[in-house]
C-alpha atoms as a PDB file:
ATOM      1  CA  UNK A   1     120.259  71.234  77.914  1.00  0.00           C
ATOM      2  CA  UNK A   2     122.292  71.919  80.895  1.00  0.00           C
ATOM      3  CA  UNK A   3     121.607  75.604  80.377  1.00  0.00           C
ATOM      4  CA  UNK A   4     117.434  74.295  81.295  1.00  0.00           C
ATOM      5  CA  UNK A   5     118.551  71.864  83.736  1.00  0.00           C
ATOM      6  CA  UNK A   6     119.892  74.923  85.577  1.00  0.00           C
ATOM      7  CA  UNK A   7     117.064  76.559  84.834  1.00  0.00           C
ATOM      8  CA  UNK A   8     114.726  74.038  86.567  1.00  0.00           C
ATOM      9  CA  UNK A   9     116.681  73.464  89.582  1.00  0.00           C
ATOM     10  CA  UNK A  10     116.990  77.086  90.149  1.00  0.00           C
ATOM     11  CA  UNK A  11     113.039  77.223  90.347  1.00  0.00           C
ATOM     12  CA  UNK A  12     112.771  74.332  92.454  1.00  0.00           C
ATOM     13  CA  UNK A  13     115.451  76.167  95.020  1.00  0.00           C
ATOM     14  CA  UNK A  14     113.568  79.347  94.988  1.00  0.00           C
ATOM     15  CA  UNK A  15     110.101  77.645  95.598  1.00  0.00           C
ATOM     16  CA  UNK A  16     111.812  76.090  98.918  1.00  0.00           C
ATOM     17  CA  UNK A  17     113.266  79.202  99.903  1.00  0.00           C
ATOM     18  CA  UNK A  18     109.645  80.788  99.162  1.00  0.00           C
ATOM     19  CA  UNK A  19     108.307  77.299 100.773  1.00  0.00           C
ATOM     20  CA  UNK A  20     110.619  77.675 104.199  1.00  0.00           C
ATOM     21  CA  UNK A  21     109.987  81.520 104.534  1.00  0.00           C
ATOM     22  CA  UNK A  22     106.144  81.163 104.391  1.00  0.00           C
ATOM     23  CA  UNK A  23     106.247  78.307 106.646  1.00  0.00           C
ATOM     24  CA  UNK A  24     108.510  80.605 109.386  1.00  0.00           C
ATOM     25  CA  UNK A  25     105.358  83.236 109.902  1.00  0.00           C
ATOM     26  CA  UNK A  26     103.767  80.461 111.836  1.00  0.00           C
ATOM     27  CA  UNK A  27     106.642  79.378 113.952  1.00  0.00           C
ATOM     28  CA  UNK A  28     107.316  83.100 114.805  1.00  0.00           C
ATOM     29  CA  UNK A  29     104.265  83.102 115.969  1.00  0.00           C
ATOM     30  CA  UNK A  30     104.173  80.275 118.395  1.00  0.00           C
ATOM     31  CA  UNK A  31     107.262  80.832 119.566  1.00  0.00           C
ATOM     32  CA  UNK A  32     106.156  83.976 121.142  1.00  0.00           C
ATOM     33  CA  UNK A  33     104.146  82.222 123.673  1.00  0.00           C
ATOM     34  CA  UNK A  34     107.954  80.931 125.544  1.00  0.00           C
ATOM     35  CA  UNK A  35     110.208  83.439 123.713  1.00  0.00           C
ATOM     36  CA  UNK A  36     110.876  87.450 123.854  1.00  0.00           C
ATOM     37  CA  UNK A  37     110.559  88.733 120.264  1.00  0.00           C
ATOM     38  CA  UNK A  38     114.489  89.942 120.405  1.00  0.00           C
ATOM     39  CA  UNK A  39     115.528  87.099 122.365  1.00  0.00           C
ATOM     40  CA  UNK A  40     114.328  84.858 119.765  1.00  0.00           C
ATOM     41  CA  UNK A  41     115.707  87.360 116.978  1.00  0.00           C
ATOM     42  CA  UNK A  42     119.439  87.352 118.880  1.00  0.00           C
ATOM     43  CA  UNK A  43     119.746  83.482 118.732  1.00  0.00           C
ATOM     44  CA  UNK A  44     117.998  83.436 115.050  1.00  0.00           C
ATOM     45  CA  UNK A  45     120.707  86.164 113.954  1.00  0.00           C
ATOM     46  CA  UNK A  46     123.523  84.408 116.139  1.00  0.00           C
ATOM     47  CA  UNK A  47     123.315  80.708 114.675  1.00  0.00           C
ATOM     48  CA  UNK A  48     122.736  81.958 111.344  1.00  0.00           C
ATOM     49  CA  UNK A  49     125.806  83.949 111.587  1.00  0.00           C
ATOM     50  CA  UNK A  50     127.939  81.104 112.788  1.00  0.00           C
ATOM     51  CA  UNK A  51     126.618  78.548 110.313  1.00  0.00           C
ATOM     52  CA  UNK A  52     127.443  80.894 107.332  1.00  0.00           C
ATOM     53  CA  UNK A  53     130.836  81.635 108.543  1.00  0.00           C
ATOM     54  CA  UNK A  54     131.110  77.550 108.638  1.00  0.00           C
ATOM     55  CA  UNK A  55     130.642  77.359 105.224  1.00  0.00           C
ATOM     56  CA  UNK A  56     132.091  80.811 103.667  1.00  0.00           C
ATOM     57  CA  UNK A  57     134.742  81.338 105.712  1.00  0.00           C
ATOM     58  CA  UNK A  58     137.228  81.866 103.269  1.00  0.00           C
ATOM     59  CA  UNK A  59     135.288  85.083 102.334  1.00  0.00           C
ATOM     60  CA  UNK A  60     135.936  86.907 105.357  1.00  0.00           C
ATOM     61  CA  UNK A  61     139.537  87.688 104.813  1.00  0.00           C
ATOM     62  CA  UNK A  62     138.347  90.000 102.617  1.00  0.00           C
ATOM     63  CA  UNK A  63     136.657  92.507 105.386  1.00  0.00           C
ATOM     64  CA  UNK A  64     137.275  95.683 105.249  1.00  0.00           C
ATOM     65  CA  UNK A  65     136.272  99.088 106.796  1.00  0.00           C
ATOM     66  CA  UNK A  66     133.884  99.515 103.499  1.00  0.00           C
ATOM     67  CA  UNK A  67     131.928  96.322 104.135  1.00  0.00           C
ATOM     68  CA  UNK A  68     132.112  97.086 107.993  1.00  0.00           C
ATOM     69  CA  UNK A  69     130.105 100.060 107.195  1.00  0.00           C
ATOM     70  CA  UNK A  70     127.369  98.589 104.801  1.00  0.00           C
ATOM     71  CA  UNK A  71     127.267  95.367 106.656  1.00  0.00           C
ATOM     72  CA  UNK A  72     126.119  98.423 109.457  1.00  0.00           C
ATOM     73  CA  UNK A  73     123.708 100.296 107.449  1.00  0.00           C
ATOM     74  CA  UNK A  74     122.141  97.007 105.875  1.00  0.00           C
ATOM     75  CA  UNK A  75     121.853  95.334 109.384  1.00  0.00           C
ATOM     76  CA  UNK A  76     120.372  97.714 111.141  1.00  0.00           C
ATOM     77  CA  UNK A  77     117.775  98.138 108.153  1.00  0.00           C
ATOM     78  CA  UNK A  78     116.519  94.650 108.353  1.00  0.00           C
ATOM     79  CA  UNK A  79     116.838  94.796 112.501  1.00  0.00           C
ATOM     80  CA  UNK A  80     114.143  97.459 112.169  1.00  0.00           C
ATOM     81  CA  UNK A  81     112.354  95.340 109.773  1.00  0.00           C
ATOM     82  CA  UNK A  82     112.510  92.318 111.629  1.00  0.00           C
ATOM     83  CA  UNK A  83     112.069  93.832 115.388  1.00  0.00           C
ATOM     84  CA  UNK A  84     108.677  95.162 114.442  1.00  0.00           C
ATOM     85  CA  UNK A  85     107.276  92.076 112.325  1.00  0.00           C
ATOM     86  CA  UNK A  86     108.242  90.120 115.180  1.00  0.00           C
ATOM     87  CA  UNK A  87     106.516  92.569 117.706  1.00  0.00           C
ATOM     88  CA  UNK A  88     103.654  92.803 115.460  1.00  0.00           C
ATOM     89  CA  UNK A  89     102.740  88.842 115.163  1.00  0.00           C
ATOM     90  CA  UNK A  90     102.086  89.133 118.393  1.00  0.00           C
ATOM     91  CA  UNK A  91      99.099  90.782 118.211  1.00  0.00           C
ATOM     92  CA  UNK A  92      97.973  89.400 114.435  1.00  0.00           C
ATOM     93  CA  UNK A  93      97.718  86.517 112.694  1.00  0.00           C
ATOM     94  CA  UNK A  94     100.570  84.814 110.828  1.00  0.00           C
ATOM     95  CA  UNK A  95      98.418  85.194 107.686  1.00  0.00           C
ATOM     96  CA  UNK A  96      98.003  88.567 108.045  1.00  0.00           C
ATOM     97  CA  UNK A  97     101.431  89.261 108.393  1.00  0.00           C
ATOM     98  CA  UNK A  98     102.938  87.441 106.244  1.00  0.00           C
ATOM     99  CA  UNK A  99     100.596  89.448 103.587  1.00  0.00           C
ATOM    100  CA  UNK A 100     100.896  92.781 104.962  1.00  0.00           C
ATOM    101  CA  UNK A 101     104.637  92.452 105.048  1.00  0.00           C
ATOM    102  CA  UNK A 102     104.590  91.769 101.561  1.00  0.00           C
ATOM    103  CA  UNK A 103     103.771  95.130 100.535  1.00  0.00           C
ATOM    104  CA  UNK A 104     107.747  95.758 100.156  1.00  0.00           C
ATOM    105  CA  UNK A 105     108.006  94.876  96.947  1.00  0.00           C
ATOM    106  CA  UNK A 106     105.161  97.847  95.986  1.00  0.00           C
ATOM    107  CA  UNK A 107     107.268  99.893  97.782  1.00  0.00           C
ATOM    108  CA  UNK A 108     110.910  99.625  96.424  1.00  0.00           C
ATOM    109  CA  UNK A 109     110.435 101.250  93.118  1.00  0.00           C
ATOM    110  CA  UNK A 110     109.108 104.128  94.953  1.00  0.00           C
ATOM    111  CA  UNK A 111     111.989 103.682  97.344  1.00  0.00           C
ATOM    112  CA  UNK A 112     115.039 103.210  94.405  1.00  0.00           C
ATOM    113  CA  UNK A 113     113.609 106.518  92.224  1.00  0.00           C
ATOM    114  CA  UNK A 114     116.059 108.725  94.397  1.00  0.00           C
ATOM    115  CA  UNK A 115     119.042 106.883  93.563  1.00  0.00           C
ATOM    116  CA  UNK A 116     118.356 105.091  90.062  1.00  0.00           C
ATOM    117  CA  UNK A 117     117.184 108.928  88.887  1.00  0.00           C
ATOM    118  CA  UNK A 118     114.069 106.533  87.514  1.00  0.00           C
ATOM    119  CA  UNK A 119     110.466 107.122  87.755  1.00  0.00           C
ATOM    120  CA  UNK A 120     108.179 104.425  89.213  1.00  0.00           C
ATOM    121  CA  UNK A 121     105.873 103.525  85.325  1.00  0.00           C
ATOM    122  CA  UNK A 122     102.311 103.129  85.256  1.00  0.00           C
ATOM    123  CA  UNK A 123     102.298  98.975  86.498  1.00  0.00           C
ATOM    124  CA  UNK A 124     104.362 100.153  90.028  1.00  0.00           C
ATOM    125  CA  UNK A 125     101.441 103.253  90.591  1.00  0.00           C
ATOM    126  CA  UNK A 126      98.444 100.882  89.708  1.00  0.00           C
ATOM    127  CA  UNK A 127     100.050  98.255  91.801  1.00  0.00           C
ATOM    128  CA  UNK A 128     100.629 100.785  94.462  1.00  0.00           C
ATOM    129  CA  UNK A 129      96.982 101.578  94.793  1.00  0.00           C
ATOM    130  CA  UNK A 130      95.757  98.142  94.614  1.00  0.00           C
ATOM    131  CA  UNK A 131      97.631  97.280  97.149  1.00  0.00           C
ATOM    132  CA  UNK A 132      96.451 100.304  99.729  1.00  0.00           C
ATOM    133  CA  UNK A 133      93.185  99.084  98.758  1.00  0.00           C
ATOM    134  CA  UNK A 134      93.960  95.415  99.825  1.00  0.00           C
ATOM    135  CA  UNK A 135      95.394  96.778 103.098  1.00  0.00           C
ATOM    136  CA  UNK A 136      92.341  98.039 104.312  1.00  0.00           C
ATOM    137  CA  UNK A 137      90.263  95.253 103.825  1.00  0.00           C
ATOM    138  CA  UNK A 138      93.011  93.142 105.940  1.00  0.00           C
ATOM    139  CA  UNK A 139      93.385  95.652 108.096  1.00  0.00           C
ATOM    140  CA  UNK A 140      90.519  98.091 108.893  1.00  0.00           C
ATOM    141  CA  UNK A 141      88.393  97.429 111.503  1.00  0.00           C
ATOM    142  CA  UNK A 142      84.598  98.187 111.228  1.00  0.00           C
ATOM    143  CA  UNK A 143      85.846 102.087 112.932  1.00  0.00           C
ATOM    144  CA  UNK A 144      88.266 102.386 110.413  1.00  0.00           C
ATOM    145  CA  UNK A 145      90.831 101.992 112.740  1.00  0.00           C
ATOM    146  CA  UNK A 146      94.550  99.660 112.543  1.00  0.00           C
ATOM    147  CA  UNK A 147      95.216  97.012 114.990  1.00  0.00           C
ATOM    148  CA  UNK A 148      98.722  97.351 116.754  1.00  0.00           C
ATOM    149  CA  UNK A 149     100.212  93.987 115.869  1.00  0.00           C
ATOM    150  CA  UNK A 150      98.882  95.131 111.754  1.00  0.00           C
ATOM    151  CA  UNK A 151     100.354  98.697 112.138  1.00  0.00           C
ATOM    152  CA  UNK A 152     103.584  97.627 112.867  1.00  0.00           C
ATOM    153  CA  UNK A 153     103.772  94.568 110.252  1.00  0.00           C
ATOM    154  CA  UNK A 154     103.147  97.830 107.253  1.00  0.00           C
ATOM    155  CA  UNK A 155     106.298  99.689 108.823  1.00  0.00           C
ATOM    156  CA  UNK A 156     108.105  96.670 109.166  1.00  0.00           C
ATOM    157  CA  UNK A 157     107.197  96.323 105.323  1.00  0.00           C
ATOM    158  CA  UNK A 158     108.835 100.128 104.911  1.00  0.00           C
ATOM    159  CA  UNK A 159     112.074  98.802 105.990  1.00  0.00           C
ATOM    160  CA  UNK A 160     112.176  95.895 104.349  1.00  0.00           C
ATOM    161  CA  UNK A 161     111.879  97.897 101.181  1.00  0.00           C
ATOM    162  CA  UNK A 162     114.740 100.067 102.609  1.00  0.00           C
ATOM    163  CA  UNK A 163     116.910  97.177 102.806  1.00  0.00           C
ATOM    164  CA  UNK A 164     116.169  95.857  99.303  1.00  0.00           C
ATOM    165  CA  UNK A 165     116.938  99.242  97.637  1.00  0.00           C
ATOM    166  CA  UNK A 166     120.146  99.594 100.321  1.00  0.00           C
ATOM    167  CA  UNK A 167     121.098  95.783  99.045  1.00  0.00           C
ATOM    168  CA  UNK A 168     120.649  96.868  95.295  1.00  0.00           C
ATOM    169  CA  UNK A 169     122.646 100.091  95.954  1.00  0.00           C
ATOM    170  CA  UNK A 170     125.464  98.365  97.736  1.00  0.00           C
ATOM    171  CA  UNK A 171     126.123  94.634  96.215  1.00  0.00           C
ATOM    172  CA  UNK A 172     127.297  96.127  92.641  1.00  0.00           C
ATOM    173  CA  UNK A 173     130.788  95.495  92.900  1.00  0.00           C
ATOM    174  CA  UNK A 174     130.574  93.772  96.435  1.00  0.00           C
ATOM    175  CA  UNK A 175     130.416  89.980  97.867  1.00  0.00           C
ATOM    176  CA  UNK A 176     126.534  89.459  98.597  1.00  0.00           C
ATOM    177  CA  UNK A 177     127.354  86.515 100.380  1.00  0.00           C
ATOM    178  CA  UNK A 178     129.923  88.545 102.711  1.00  0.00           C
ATOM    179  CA  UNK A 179     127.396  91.788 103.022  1.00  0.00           C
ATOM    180  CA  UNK A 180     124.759  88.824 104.131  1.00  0.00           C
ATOM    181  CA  UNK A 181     127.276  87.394 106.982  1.00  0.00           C
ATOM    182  CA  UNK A 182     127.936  90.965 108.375  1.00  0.00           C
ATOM    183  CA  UNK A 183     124.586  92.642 108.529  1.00  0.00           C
ATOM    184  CA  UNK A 184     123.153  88.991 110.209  1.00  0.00           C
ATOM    185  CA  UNK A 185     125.982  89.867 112.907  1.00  0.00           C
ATOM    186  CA  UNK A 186     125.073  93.601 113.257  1.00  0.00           C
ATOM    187  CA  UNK A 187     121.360  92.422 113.747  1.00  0.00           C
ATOM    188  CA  UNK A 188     122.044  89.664 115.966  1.00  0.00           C
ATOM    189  CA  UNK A 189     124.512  92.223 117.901  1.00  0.00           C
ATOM    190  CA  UNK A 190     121.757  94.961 118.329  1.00  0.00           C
ATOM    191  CA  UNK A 191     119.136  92.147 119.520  1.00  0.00           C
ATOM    192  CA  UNK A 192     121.381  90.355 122.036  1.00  0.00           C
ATOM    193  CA  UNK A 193     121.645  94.385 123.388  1.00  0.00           C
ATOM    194  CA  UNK A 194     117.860  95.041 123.687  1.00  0.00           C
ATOM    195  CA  UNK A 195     117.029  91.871 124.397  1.00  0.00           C
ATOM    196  CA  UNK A 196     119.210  91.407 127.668  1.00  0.00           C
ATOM    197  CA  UNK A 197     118.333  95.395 128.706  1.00  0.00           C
ATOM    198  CA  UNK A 198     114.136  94.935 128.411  1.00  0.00           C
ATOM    199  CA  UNK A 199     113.748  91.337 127.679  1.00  0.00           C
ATOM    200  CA  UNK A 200     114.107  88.023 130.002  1.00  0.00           C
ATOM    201  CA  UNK A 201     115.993  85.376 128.117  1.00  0.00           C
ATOM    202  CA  UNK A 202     113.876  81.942 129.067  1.00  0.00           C
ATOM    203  CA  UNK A 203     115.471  79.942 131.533  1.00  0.00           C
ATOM    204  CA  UNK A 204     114.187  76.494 129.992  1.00  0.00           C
ATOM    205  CA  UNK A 205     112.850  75.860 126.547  1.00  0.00           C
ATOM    206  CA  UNK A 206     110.665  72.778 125.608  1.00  0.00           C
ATOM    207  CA  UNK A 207     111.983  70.404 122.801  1.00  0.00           C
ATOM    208  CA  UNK A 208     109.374  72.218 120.504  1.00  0.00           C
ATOM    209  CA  UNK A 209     110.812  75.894 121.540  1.00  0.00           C
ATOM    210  CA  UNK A 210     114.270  74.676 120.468  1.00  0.00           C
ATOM    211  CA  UNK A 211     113.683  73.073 117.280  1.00  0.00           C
ATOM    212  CA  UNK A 212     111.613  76.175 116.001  1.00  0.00           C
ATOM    213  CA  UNK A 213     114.776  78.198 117.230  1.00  0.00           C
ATOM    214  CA  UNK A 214     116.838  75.849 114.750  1.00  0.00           C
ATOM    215  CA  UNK A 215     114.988  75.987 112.113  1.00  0.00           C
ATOM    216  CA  UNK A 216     114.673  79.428 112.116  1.00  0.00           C
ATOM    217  CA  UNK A 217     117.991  79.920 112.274  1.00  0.00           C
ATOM    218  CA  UNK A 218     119.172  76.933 109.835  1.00  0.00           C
ATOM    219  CA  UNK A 219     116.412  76.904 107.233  1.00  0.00           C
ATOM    220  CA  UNK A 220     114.448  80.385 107.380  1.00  0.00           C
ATOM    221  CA  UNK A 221     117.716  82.178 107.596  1.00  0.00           C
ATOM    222  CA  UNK A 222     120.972  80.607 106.362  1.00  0.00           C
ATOM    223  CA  UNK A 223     119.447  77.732 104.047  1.00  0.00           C
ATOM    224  CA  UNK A 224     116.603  80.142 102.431  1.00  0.00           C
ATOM    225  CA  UNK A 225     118.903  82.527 101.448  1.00  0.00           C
ATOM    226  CA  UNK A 226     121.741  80.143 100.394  1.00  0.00           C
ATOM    227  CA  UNK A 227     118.410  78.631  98.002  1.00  0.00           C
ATOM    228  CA  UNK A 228     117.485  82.629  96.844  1.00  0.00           C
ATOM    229  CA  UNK A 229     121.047  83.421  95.502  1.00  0.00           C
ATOM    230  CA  UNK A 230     121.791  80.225  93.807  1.00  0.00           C
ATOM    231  CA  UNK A 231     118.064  80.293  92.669  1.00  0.00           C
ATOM    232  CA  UNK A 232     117.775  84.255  91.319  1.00  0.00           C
ATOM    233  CA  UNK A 233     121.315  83.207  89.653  1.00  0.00           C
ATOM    234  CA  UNK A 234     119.765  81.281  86.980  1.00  0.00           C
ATOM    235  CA  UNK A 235     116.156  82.323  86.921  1.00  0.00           C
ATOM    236  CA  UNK A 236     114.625  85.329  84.592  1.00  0.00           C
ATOM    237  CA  UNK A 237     113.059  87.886  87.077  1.00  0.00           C
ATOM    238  CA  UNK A 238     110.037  87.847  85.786  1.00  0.00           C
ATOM    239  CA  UNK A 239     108.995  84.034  86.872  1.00  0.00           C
ATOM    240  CA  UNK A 240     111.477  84.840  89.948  1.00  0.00           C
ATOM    241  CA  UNK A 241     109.434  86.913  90.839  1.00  0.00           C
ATOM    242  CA  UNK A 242     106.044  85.255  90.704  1.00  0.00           C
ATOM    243  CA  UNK A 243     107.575  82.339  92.874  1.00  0.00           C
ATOM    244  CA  UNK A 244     108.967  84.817  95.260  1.00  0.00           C
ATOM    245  CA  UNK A 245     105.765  86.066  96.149  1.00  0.00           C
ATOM    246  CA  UNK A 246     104.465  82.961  96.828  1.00  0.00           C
ATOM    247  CA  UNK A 247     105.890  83.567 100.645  1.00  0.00           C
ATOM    248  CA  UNK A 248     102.684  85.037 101.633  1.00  0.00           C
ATOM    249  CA  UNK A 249     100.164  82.688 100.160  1.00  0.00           C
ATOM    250  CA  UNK A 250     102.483  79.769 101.924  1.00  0.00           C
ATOM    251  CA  UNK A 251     102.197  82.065 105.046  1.00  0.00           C
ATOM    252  CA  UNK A 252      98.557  81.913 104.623  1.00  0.00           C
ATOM    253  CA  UNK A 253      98.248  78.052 104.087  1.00  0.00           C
ATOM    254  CA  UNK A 254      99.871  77.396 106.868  1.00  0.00           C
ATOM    255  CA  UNK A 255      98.396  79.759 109.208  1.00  0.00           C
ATOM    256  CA  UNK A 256      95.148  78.200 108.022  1.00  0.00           C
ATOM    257  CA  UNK A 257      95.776  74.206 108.467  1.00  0.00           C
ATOM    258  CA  UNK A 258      98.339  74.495 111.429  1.00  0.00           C
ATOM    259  CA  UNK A 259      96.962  77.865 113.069  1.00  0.00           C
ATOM    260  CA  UNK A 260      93.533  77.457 112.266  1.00  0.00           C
ATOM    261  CA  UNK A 261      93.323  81.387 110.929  1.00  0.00           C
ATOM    262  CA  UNK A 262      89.905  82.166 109.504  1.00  0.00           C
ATOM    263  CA  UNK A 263      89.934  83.672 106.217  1.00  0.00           C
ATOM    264  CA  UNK A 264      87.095  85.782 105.416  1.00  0.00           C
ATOM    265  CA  UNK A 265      85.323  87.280 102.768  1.00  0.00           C
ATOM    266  CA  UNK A 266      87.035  90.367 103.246  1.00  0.00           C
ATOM    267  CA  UNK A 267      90.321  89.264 104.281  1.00  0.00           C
ATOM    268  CA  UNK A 268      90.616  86.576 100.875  1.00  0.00           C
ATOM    269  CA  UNK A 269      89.713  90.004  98.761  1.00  0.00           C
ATOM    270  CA  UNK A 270      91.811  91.868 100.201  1.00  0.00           C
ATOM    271  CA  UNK A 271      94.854  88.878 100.120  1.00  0.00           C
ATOM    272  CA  UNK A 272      94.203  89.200  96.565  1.00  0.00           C
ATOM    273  CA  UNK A 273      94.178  92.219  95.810  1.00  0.00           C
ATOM    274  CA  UNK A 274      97.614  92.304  97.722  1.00  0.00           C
ATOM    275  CA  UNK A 275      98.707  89.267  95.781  1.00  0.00           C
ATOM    276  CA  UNK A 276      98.175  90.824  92.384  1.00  0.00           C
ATOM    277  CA  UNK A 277      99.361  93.962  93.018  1.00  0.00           C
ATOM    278  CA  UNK A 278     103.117  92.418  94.104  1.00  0.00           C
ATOM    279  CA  UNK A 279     103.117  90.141  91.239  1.00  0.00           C
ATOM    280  CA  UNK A 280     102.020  93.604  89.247  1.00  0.00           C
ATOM    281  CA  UNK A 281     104.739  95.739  90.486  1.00  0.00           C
ATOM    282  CA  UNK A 282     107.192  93.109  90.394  1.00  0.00           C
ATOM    283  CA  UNK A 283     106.507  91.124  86.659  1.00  0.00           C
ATOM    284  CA  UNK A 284     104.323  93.634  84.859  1.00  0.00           C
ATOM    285  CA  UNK A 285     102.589  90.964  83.616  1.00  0.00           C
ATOM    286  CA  UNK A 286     105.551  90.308  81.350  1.00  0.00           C
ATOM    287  CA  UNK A 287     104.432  86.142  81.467  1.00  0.00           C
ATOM    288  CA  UNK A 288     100.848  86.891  80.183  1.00  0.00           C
ATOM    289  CA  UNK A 289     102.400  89.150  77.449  1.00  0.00           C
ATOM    290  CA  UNK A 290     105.288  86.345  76.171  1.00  0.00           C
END
């Protein structure tokens, strides 16, 4: 009984990590119109990086040269990632981003065959080309060609695969939580530096500005992932997985009611077909067949 109880609650934590993440495309987004992308990334990074030292602070004794140097590698890996999603809202929709981002988890098998010495199966190259199909119906423009703001989202989608196989590569006999703190830091360090060299940090901020910077920072940073661990802990990977990707259809929704997005014809298809081929890659339909 306990054993299901557990079970239960760690569903309910990762659908509000999956909840909080899809709801941060939009904010992203509006926050752009009073904040530099790596501005708002530095103080994201920065708070999140203070309020898990708050809690876990009795972890960091433990630093050490090793996780000094995989807290590096990891951080700037999801800098990358994060610089150019946050560049690329800019000029796209949080809908659209949120999905095209999404296409990490196609990627990392791909990614992880180098070091796991194990070939992507049949489910990861179906999903793979189900989901280039999806891209260009989101993203194609009646020439064929890639807006900026979309262009950049897909490579910020590269890295975040990156990071996922660096993560699963370097948390086997590591503190996650620890690795977490210290490649937050490195990120927040390296957008503090490009931030003050080619951005202008805002001299005021509306009430609005600074609550979006706080939740951010609180809830799509330090709380989501707090709700992810505890959540992956006691869930099978399979419906983990399914809930996971829910970030982009909450991404959607909310881009929808609070952005007023239009969703096509074309862009639902090609949502779906984007939708599918993560849950795909990630499940291989392992549900439908228990």
């Amino acid at each position: 009984m306990k054993s299901n109880k557990h079970s239960i609650g760690a569903k309910f934590a990762l659908f509000g990590a999956t909840l909080i993440w899809g709801s941060s495309f939009l904010l992203v987004k509006t926050s752009m119109d009073v904040i530099k992308p790596h501005i708002l990334l530095a103080f994201r990074f920065t708070i999140a990086v203070i309020l898990l030292c708050l809690i876990f602070h009795k972890r960091l004794k433990i630093i050490n040269k090793e996780y000094l140097i995989k807290g590096c590698i990891l951080g700037t890996l999801i800098f990358i990632a994060y610089s150019l999603q946050t560049i690329g809202i800019t000029d796209t929709t949080p809908g659209k981003n949120a999905f095209l981002t999404a296409i990490y988890c196609v990627l990392v098998p791909f990614f992880f065959w180098p070091i796991a010495k194990k070939r992507p199966d049949g489910y990861n190259i179906v999903a793979a080309f189900i989901t280039i199909l999806g891209i260009g119906l989101v993203s194609l423009n009646s020439d064929l060609s890639i807006g900026m703001g979309d262009a950049l989202t897909m490579v910020s989608g590269i890295f975040y695969a990156l990071h996922m196989v660096a993560v699963a590569k370097f948390t086997g006999d590591q503190d996650v939580i620890l690795l977490t703190i210290l490649q937050f830091a490195y990120a927040a360090l390296y957008s503090w530096i490009i931030g003050m060299i080619f951005e202008e940090i805002p001299t005021t901020l509306d009430f609005a500005s600074v609550s979006g910077i706080l939740y951010l920072a609180v809830f799509a940073t330090a709380v989501a992932l707090l709700l992810q661990n505890v959540g992956q802990k006691y869930t099978h990977p399979a419906p983990a997985a399914i809930i996971m990707s829910l970030e982009s259809v909450f991404g959607v929704l909310f881009s929808v009611i609070f952005y007023h997005e239009i969703i096509t014809a074309k862009l639902f298809i090609g949502f779906c077909l984007i939708f599918f081929a993560v849950i795909l890659s990630e499940t291989k339909l392992s549900f439908i067949k228990k």
